[in-house]
N, C-alpha and C. Protein backbone atom coordinates (compact mmCIF):
# COMPACT_ATOMS: atom_id res chain seq x y z
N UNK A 1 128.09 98.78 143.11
CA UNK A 1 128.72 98.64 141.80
C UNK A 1 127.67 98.38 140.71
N UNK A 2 126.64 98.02 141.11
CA UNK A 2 125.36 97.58 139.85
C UNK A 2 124.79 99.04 139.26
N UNK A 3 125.16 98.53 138.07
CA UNK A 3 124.67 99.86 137.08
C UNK A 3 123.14 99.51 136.54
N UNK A 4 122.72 100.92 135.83
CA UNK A 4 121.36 100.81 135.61
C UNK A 4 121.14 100.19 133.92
N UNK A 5 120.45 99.77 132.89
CA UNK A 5 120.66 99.79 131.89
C UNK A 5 118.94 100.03 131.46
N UNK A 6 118.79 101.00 130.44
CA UNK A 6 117.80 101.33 130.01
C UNK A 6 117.07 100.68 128.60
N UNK A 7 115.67 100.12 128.72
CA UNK A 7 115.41 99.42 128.16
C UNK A 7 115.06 100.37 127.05
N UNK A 8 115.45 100.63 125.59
CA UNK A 8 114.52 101.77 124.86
C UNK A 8 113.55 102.06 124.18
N UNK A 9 112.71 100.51 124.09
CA UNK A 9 111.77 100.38 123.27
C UNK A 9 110.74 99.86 124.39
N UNK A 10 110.41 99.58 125.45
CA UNK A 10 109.92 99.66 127.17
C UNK A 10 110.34 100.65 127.72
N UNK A 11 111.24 101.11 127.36
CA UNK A 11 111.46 102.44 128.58
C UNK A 11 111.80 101.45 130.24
N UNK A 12 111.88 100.35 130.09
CA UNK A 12 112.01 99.69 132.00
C UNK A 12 113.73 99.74 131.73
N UNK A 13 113.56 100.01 133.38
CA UNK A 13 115.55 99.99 133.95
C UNK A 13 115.30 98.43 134.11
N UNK A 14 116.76 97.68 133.81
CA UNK A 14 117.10 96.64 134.39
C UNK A 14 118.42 96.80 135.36
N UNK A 15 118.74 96.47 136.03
CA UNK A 15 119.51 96.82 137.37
C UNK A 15 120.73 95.71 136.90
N UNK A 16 122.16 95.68 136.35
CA UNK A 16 122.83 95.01 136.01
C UNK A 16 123.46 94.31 137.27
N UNK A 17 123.46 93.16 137.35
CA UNK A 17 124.35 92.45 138.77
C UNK A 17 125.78 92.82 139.15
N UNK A 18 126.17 93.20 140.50
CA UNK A 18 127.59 92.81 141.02
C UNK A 18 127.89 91.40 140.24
N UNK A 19 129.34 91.62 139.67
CA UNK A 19 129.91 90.29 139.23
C UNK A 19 130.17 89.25 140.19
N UNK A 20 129.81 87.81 139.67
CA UNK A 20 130.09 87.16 140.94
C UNK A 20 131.14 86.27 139.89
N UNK A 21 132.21 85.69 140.85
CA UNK A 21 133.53 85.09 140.13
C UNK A 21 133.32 83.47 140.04
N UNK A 22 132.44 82.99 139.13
CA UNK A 22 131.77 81.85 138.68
C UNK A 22 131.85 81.69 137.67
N UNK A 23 132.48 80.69 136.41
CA UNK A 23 132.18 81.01 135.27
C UNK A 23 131.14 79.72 134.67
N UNK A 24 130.24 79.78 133.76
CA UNK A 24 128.69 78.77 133.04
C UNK A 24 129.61 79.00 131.90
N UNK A 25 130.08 77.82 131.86
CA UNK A 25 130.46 76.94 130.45
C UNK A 25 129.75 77.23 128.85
N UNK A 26 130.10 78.02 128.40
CA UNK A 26 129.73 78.15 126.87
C UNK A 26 129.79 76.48 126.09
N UNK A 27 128.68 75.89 126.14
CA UNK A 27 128.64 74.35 125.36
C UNK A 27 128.59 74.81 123.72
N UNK A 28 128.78 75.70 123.60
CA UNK A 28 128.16 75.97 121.86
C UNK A 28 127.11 76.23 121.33
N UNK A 29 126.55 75.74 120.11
CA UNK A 29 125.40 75.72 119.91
C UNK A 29 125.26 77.21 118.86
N UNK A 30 124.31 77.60 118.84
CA UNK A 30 123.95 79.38 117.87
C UNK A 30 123.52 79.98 118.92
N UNK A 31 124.44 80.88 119.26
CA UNK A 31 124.04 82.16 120.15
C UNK A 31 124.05 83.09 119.30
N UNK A 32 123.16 83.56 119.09
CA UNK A 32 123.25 84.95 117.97
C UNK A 32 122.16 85.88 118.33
N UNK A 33 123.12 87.08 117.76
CA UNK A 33 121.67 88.63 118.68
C UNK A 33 122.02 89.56 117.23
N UNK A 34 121.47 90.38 116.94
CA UNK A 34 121.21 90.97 116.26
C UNK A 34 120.91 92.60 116.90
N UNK A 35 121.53 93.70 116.24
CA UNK A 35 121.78 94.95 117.11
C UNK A 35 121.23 96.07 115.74
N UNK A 36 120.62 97.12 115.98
CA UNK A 36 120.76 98.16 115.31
C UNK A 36 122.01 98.93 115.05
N UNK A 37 122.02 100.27 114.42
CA UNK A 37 123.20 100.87 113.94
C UNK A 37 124.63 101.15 115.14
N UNK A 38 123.21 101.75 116.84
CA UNK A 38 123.87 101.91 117.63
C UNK A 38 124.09 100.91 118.87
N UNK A 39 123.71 99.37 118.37
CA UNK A 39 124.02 98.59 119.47
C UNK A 39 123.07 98.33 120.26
N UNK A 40 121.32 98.53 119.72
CA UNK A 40 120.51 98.50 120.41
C UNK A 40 120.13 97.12 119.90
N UNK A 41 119.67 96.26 120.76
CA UNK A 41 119.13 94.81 120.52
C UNK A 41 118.14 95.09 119.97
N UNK A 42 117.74 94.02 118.79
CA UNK A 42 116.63 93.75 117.84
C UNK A 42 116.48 92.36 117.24
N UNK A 43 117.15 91.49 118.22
CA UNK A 43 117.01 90.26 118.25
C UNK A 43 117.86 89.61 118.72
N UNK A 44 117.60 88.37 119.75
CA UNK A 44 118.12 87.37 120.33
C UNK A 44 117.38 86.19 120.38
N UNK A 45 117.97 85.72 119.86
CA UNK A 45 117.67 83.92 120.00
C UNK A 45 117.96 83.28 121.32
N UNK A 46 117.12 82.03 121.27
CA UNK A 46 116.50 81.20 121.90
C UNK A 46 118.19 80.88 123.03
N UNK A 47 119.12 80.96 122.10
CA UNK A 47 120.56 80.08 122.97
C UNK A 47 120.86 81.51 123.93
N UNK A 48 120.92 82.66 122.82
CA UNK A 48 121.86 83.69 123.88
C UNK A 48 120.56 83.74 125.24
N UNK A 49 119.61 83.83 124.90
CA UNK A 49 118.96 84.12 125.95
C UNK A 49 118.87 83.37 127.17
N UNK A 50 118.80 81.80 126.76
CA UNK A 50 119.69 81.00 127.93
C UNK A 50 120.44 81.06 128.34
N UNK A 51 121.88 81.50 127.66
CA UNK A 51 123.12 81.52 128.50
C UNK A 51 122.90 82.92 129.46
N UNK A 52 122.15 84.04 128.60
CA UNK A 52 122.52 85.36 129.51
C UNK A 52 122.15 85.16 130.79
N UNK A 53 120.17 84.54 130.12
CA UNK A 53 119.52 85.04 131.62
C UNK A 53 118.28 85.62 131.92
N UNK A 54 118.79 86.43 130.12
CA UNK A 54 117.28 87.70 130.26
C UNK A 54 116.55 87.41 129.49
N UNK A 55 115.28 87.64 129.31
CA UNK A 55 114.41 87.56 128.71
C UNK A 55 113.95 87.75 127.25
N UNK A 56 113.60 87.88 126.58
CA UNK A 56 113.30 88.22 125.39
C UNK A 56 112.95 89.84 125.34
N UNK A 57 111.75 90.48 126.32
CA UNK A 57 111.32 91.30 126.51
C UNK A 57 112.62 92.18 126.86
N UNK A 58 113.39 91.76 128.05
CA UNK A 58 114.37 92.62 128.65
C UNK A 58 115.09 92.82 127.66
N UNK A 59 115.50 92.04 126.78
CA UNK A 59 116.70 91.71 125.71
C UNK A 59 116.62 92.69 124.49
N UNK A 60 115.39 92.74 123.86
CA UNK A 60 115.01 93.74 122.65
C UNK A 60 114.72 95.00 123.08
N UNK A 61 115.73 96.12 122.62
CA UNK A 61 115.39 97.29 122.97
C UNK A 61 116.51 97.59 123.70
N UNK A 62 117.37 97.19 124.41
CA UNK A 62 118.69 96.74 125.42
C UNK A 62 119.65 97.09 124.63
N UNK A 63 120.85 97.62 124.91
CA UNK A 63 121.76 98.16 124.80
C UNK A 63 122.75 97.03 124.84
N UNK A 64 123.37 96.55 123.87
CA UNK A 64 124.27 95.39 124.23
C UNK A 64 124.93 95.38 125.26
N UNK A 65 125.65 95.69 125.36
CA UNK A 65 126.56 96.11 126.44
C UNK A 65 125.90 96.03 127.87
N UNK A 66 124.79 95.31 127.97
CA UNK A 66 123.90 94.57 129.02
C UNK A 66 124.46 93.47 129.63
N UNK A 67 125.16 92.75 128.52
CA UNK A 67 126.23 91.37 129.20
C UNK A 67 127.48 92.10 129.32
N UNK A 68 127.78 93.13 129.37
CA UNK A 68 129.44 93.30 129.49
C UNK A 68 129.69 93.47 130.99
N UNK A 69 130.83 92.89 130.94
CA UNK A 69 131.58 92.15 132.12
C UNK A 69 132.35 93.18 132.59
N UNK A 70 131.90 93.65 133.85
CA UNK A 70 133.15 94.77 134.27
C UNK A 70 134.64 94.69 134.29
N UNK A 71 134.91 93.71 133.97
CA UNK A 71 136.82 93.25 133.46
C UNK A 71 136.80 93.61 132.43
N UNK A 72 135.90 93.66 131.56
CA UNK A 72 136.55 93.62 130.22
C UNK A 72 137.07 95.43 129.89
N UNK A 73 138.08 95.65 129.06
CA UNK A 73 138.70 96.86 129.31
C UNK A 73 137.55 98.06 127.93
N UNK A 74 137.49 98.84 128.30
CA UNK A 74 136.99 100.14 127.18
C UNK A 74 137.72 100.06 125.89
N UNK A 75 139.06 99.77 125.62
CA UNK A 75 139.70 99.83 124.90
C UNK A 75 139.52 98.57 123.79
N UNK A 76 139.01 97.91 124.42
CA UNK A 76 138.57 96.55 123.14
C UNK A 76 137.11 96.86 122.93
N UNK A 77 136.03 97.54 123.34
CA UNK A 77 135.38 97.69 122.46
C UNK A 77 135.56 98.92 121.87
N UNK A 78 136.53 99.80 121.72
CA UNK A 78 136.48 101.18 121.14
C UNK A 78 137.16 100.22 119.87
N UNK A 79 138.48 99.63 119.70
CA UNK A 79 138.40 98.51 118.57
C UNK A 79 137.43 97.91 117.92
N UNK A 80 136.54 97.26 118.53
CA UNK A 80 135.72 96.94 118.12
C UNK A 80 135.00 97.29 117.10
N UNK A 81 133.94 98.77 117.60
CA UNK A 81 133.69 99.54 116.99
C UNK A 81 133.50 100.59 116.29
N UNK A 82 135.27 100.33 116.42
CA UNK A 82 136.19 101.14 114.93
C UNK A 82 135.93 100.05 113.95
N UNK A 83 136.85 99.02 113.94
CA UNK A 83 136.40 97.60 112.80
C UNK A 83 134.84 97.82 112.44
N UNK A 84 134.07 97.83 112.94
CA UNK A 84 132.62 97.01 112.48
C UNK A 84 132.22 98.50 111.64
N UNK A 85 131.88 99.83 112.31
CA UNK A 85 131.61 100.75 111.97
C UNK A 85 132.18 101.15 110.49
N UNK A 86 133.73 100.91 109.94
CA UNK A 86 134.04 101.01 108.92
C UNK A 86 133.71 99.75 108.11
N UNK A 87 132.76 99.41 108.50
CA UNK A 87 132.27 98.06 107.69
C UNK A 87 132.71 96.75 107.33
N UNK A 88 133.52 96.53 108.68
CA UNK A 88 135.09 94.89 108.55
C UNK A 88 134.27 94.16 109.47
N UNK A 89 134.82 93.18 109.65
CA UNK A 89 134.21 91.77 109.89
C UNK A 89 135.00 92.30 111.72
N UNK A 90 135.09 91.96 112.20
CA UNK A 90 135.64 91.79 113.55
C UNK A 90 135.18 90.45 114.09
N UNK A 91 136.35 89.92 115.19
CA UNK A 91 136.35 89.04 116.13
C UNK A 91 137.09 89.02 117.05
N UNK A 92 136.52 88.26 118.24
CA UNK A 92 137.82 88.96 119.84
C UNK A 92 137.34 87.92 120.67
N UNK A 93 137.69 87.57 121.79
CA UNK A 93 137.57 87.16 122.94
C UNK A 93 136.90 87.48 123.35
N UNK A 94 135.70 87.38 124.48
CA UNK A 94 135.16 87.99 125.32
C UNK A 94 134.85 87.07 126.53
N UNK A 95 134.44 88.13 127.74
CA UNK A 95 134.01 87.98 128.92
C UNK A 95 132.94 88.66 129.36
N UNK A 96 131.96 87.83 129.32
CA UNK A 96 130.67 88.42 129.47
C UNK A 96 129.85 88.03 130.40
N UNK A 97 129.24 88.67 131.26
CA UNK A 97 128.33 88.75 132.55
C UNK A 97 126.76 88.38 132.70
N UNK A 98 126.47 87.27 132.72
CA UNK A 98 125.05 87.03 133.25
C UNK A 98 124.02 87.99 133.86
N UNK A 99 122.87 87.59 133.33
CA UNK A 99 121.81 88.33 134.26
C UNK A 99 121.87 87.63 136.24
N UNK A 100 122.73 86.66 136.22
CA UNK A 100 122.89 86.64 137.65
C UNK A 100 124.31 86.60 137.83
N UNK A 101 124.96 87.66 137.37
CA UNK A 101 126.18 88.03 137.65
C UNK A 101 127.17 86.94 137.32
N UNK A 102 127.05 85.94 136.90
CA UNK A 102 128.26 84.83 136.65
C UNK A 102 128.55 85.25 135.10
N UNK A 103 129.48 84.68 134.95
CA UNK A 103 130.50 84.94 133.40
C UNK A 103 130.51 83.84 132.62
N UNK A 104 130.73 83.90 131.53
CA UNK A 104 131.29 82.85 130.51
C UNK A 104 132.21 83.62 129.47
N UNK A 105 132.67 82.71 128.78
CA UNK A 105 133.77 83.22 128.37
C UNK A 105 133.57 82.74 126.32
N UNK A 106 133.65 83.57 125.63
CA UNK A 106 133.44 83.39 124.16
C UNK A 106 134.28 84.05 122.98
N UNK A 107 134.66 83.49 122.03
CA UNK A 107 134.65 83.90 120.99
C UNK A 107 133.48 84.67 119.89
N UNK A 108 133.58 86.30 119.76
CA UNK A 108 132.75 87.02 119.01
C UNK A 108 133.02 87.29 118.16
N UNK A 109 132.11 87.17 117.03
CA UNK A 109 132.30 87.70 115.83
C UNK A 109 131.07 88.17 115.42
N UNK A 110 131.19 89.74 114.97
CA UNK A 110 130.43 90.54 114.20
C UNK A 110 130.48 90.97 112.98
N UNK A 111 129.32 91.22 112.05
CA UNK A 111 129.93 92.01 110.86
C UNK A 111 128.26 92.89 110.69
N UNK A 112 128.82 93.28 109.38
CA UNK A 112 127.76 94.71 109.68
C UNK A 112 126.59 94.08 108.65
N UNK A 113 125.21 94.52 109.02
CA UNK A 113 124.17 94.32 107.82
C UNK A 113 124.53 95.66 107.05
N UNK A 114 123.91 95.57 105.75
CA UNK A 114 123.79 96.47 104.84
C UNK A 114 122.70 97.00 104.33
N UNK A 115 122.06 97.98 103.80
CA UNK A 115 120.92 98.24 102.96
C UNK A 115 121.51 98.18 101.50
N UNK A 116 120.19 98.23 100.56
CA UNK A 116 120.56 98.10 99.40
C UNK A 116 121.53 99.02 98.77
N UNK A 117 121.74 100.69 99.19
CA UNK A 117 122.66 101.13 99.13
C UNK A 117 123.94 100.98 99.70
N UNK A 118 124.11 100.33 100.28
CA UNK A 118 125.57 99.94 101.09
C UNK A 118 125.43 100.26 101.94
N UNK A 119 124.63 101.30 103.03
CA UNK A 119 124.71 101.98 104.40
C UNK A 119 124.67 100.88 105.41
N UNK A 120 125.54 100.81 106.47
CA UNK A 120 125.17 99.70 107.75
C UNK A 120 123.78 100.60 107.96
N UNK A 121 123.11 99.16 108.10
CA UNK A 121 121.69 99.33 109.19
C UNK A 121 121.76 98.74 109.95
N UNK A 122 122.92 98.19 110.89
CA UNK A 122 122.89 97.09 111.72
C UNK A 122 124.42 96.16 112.18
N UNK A 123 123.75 94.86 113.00
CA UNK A 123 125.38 94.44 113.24
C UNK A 123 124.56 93.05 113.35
N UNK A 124 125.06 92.08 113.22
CA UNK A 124 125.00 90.53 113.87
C UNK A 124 125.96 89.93 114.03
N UNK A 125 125.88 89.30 115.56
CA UNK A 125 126.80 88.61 115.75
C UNK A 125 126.41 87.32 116.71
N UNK A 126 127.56 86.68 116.40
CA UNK A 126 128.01 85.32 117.02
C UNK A 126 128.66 84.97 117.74
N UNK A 127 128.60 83.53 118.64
CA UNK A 127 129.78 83.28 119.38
C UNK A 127 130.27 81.90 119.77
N UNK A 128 131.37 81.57 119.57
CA UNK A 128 131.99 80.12 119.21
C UNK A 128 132.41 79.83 120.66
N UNK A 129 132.73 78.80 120.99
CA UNK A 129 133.66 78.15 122.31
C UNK A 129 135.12 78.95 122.31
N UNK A 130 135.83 79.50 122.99
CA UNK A 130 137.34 80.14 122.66
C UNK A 130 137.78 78.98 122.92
N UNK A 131 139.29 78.78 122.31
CA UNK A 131 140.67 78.17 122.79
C UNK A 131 140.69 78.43 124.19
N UNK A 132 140.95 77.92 124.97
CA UNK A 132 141.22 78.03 126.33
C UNK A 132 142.65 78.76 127.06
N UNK A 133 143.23 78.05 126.22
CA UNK A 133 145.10 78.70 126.19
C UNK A 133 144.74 80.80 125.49
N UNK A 134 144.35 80.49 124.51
CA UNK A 134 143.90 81.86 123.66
C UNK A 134 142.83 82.66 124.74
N UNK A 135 141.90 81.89 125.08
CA UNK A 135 141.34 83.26 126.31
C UNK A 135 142.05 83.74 127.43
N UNK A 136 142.81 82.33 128.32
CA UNK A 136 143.65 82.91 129.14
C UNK A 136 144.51 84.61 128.99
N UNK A 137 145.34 84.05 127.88
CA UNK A 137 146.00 85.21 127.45
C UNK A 137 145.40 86.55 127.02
N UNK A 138 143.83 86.55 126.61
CA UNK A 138 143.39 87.83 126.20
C UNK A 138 142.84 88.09 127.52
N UNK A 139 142.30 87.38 128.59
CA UNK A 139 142.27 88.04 129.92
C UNK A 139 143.60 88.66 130.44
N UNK A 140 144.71 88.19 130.39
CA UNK A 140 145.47 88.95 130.77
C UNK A 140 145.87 90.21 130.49
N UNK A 141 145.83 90.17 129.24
CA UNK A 141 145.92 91.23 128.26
C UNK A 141 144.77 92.59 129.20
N UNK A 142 143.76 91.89 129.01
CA UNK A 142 142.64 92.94 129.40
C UNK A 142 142.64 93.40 131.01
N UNK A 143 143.08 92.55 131.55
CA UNK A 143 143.33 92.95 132.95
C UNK A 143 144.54 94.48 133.04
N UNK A 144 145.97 93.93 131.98
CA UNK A 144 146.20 94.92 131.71
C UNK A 144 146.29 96.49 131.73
N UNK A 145 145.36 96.53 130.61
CA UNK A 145 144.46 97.24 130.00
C UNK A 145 143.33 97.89 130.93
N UNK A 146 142.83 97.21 131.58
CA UNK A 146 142.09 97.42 132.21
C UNK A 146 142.21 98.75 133.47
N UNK A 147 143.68 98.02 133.90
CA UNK A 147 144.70 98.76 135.22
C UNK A 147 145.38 99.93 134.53
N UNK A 148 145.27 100.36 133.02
CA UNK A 148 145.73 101.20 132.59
C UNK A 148 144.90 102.09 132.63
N UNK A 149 143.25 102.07 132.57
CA UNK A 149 142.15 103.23 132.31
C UNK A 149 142.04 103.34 133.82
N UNK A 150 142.51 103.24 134.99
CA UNK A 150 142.50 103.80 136.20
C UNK A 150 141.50 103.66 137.14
């Protein structure tokens, strides 16, 4: 089940983990990463990189979608990045996967950088502690969802 993910500014594969069903407590704090137009990492701080796992090196150049959690359904990030792409603020639930396969569970919020002409050059985002009652329910949701893409 471990997929490959390509580093694009190293050119190195990182080998994404089988999920293991453990979840590492999101304590808070500033987790924040910073992405180009298409989602390519161009910065992570000191917190996300603790919680993920990976490195700094592994991290820049990385394809976000490096922490995504094989539960989570296609259909919330095609939302996703419908919202952000037309230039809206977005926020969601998430379930996201460690560099040693364990999960935590967060509140995301992205919005788009701009250039001086208005064009997105970019995305940054964040992530808060979720409601606990409120993630339950968007896992379900996504499980769902999930059993719907086959």
């Amino acid at each position: 089940m471990s997929k490959v993910v390509k580093n694009t500014l190293t050119g190195a594969t990182i080998i994404k983990p089988d999920p293991v069903d453990e979840e590492v407590p999101f304590d808070g704090g500033v987790m924040i990463t910073e992405t180009d137009r298409y989602g390519i990492i161009t910065y992570a701080n000191k917190k996300f990189r603790e919680m993920t796992g990976y490195s700094k090196e592994e991290l820049i150049g990385a394809p976000h979608n490096i922490n995504r959690h094989p539960d989570m359904p296609k259909a919330a990030f095609r939302q996703m990045w419908e919202t952000i792409k037309s230039g809206e603020y977005w926020e969601g639930y998430v379930k996201n996967m460690r560099k040693d396969g364990r999960y935590y569970l967060v509140i995301v919020w992205i919005k788009p950088k701009f250039d001086n002409e208005g064009r997105i050059v970019g995305y940054i985002a964040g992530r808060k502690i979720p409601d606990r009652a409120k993630m339950q329910a968007a896992l379900a949701h996504y499980r769902e969802l999930k059993a719907q893409e086959g």
